[in-house]
N, C-alpha and C. Protein backbone atom coordinates (compact mmCIF):
# COMPACT_ATOMS: atom_id res chain seq x y z
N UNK A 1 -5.87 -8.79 24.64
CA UNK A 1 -4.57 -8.45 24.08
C UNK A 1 -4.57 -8.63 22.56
N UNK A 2 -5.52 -9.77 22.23
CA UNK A 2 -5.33 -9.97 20.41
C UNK A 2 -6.00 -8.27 19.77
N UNK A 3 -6.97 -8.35 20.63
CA UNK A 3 -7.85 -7.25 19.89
C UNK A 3 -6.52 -6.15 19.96
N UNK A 4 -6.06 -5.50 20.71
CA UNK A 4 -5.22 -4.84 20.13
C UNK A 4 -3.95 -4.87 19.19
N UNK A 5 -4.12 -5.98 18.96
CA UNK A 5 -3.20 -6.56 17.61
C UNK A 5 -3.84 -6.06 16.70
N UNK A 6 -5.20 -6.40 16.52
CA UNK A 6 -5.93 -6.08 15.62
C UNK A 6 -6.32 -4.97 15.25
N UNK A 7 -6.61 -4.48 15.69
CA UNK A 7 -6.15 -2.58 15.57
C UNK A 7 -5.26 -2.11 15.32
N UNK A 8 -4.18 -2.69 15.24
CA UNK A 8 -2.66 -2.10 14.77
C UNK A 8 -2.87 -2.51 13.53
N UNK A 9 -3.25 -3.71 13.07
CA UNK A 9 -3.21 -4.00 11.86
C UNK A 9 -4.44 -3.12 11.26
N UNK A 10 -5.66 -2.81 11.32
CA UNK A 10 -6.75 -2.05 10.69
C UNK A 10 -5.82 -0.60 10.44
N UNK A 11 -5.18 -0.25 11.28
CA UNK A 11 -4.36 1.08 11.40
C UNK A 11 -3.59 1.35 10.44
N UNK A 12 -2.91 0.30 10.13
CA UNK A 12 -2.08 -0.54 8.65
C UNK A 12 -2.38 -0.39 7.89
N UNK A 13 -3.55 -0.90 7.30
CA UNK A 13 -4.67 -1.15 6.49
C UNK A 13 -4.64 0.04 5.83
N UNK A 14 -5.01 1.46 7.07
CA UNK A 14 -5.89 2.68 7.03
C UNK A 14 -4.47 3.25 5.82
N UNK A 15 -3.15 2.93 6.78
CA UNK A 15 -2.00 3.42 6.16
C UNK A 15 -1.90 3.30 4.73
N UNK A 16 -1.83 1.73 4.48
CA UNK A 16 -1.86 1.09 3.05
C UNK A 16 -2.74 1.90 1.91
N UNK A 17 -4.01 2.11 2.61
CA UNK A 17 -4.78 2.90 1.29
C UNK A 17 -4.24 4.30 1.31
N UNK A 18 -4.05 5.08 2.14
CA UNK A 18 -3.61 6.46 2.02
C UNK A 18 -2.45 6.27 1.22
N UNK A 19 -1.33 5.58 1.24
CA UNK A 19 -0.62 5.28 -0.19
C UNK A 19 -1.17 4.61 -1.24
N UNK A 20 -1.67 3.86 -1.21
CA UNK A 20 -2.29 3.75 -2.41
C UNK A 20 -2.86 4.98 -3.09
N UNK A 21 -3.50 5.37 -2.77
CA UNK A 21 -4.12 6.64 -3.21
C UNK A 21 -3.09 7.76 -3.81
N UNK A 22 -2.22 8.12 -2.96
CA UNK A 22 -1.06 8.82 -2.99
C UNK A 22 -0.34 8.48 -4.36
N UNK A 23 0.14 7.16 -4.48
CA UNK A 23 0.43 6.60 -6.05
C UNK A 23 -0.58 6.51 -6.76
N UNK A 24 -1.49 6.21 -6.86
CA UNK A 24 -2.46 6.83 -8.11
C UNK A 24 -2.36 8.08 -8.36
N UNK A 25 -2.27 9.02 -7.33
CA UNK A 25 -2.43 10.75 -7.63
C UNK A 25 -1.22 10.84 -8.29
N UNK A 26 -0.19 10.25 -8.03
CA UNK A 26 0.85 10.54 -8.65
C UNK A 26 0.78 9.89 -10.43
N UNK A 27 0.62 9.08 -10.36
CA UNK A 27 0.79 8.86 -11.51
C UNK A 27 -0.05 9.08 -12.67
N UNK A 28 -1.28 9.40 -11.96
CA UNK A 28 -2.08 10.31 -13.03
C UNK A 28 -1.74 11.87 -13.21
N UNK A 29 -1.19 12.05 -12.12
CA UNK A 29 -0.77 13.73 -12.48
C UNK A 29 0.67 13.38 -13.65
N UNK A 30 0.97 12.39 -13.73
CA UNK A 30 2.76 11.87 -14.92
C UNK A 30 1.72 11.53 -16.16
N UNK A 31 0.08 11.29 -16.33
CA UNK A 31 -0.59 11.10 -17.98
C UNK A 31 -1.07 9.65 -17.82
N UNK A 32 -0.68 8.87 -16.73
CA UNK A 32 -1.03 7.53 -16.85
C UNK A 32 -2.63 7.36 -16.38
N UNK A 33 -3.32 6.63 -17.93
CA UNK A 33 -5.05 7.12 -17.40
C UNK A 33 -5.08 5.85 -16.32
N UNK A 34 -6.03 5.95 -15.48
CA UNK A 34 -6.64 5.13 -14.16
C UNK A 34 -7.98 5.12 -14.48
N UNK A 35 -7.60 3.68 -14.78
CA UNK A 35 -9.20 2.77 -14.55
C UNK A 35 -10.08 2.95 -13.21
N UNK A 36 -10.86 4.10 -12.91
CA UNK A 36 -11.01 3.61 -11.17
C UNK A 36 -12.28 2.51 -11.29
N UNK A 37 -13.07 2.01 -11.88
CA UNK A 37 -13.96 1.40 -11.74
C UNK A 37 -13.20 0.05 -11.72
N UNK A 38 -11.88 -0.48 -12.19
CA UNK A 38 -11.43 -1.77 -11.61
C UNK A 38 -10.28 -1.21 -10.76
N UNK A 39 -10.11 -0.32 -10.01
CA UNK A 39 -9.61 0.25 -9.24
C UNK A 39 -8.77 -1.01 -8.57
N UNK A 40 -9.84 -1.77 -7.70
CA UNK A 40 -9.17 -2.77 -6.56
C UNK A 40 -8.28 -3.48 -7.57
N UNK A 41 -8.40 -3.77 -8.45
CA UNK A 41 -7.77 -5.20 -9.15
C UNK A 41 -6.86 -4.79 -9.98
N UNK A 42 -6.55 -3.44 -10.56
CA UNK A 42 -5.26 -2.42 -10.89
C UNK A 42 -4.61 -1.85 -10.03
N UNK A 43 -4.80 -1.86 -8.44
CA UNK A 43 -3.68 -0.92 -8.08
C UNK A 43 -2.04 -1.60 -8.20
N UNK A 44 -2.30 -3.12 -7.74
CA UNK A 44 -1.10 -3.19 -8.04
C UNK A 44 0.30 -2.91 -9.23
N UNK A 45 -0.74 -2.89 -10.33
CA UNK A 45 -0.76 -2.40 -11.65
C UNK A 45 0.44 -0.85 -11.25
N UNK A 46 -0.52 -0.47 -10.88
CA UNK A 46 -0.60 1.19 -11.12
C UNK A 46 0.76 1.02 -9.64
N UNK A 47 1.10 0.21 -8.73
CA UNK A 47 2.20 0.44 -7.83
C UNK A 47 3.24 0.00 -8.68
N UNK A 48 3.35 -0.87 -9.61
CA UNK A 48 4.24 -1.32 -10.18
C UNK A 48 4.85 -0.02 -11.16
N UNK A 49 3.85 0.66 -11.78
CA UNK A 49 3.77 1.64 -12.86
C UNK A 49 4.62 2.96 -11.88
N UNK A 50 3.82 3.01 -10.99
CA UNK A 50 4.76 3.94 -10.06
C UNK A 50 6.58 4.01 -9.70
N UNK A 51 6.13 2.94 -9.14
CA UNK A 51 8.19 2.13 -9.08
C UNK A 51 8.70 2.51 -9.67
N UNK A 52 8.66 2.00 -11.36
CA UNK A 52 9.40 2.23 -12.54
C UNK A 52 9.22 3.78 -13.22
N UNK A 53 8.40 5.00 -12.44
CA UNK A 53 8.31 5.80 -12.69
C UNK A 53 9.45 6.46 -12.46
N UNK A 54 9.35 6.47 -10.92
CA UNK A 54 10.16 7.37 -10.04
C UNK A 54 11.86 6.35 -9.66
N UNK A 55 11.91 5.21 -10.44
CA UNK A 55 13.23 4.58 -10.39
C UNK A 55 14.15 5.63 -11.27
N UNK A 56 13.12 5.63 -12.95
CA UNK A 56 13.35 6.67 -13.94
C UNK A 56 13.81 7.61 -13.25
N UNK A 57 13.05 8.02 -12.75
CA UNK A 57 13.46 9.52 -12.13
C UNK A 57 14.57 9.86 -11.29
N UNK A 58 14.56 9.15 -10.27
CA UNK A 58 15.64 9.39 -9.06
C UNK A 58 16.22 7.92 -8.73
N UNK A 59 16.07 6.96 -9.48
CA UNK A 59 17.16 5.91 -9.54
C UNK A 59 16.79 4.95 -8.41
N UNK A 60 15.70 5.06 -7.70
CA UNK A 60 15.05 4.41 -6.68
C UNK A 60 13.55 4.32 -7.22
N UNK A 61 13.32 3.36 -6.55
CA UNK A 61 11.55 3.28 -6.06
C UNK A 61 11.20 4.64 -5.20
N UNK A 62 9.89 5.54 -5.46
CA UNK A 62 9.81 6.60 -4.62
C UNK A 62 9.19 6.26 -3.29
N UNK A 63 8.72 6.86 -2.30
CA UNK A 63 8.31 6.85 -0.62
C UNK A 63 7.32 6.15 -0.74
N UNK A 64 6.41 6.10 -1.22
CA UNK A 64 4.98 5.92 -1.41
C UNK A 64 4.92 4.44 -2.08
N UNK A 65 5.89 3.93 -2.70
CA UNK A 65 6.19 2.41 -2.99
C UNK A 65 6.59 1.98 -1.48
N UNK A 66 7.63 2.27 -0.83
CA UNK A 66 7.87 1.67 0.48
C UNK A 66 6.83 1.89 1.43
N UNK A 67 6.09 2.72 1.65
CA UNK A 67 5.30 3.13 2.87
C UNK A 67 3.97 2.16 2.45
N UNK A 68 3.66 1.67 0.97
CA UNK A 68 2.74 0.98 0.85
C UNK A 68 3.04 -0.76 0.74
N UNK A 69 4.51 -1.17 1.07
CA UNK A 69 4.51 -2.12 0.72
C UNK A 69 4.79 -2.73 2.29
N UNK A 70 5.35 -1.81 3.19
CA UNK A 70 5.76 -2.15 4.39
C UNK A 70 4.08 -1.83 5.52
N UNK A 71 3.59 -0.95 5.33
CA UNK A 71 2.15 -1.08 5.90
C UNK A 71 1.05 -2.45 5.56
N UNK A 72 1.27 -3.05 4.46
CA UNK A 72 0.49 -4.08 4.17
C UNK A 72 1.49 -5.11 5.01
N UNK A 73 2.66 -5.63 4.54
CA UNK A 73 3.76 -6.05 5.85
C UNK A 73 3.09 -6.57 7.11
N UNK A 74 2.98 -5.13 7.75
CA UNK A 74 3.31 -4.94 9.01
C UNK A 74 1.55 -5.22 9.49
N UNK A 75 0.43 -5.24 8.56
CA UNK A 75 -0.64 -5.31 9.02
C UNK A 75 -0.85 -6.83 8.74
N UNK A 76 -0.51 -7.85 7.91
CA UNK A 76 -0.16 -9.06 7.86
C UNK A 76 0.73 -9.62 9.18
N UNK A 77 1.89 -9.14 9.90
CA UNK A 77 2.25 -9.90 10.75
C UNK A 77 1.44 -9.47 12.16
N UNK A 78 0.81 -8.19 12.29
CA UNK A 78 0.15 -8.36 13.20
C UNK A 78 -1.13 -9.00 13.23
N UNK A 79 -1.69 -9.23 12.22
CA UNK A 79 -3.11 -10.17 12.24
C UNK A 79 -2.70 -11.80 12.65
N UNK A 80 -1.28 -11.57 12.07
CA UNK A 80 -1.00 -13.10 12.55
C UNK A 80 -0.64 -13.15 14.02
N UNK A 81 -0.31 -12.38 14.51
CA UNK A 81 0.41 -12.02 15.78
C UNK A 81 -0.92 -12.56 16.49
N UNK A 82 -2.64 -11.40 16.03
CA UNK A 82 -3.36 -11.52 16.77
C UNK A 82 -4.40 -12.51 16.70
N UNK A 83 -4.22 -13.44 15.87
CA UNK A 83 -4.74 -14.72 15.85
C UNK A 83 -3.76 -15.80 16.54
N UNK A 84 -2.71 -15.87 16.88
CA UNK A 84 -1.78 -16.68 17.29
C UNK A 84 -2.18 -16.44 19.01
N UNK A 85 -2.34 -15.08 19.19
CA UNK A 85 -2.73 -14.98 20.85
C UNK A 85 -4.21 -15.36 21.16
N UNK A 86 -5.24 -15.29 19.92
CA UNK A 86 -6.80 -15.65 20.44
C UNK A 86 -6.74 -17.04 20.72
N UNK A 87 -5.88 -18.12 20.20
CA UNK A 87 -6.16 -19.07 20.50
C UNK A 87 -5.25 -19.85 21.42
C-alpha cells in the first residue's frame, strides 16, 4: 500500500518539473535571461520572477505558479503518507 503512495508522489514530482519548465519558457519568452547551468538552484528564482510577472499582468499569480507549488505539496504529503504506512 506505501508503494503506491509513492508513486503518487513520483507522479507529483513528474508534475512539478513540467511546470517548472513551463515557467522558465515563459519567462524567457518576457527577456528574462536563464542561467540553465545553475538551473536547479535558480528555479525558485525564476518561480518567484514568474509570480510577479503575471501578478503585473493579470493581477494574480499565473497557472503555472499554482500547479507548481501545489504538485510539490501534494508529493510531500504523500511521501509522508507513504512512510507513515511502511512502518
Amino acid at each position: 500500500m506505501s508503494m503506491l503512495f509513492f508513486k503518487i508522489a513520483l507522479v507529483c514530482v513528474a508534475w512539478g518539473i513540467v511546470s517548472a519548465i513551463a515557467i522558465v519558457d515563459y519567462i524567457s519568452r518576457r527577456g528574462e535571461k536563464i542561467n540553465y547551468f545553475l538551473l536547479r538552484i535558480m528555479i525558485y528564482k525564476y518561480i518567484h520572477v514568474y509570480s510577479e510577472m503575471t501578478r503585473e499582468e493579470r493581477g494574480r499569480p499565473g497557472p503555472w505558479f499554482y500547479s507548481y507549488i501545489v504538485s510539490m505539496n501534494l508529493a510531500l504529503v504523500f511521501v509522508v503518507i507513504g512512510a507513515v504506512l511502511k512502518s
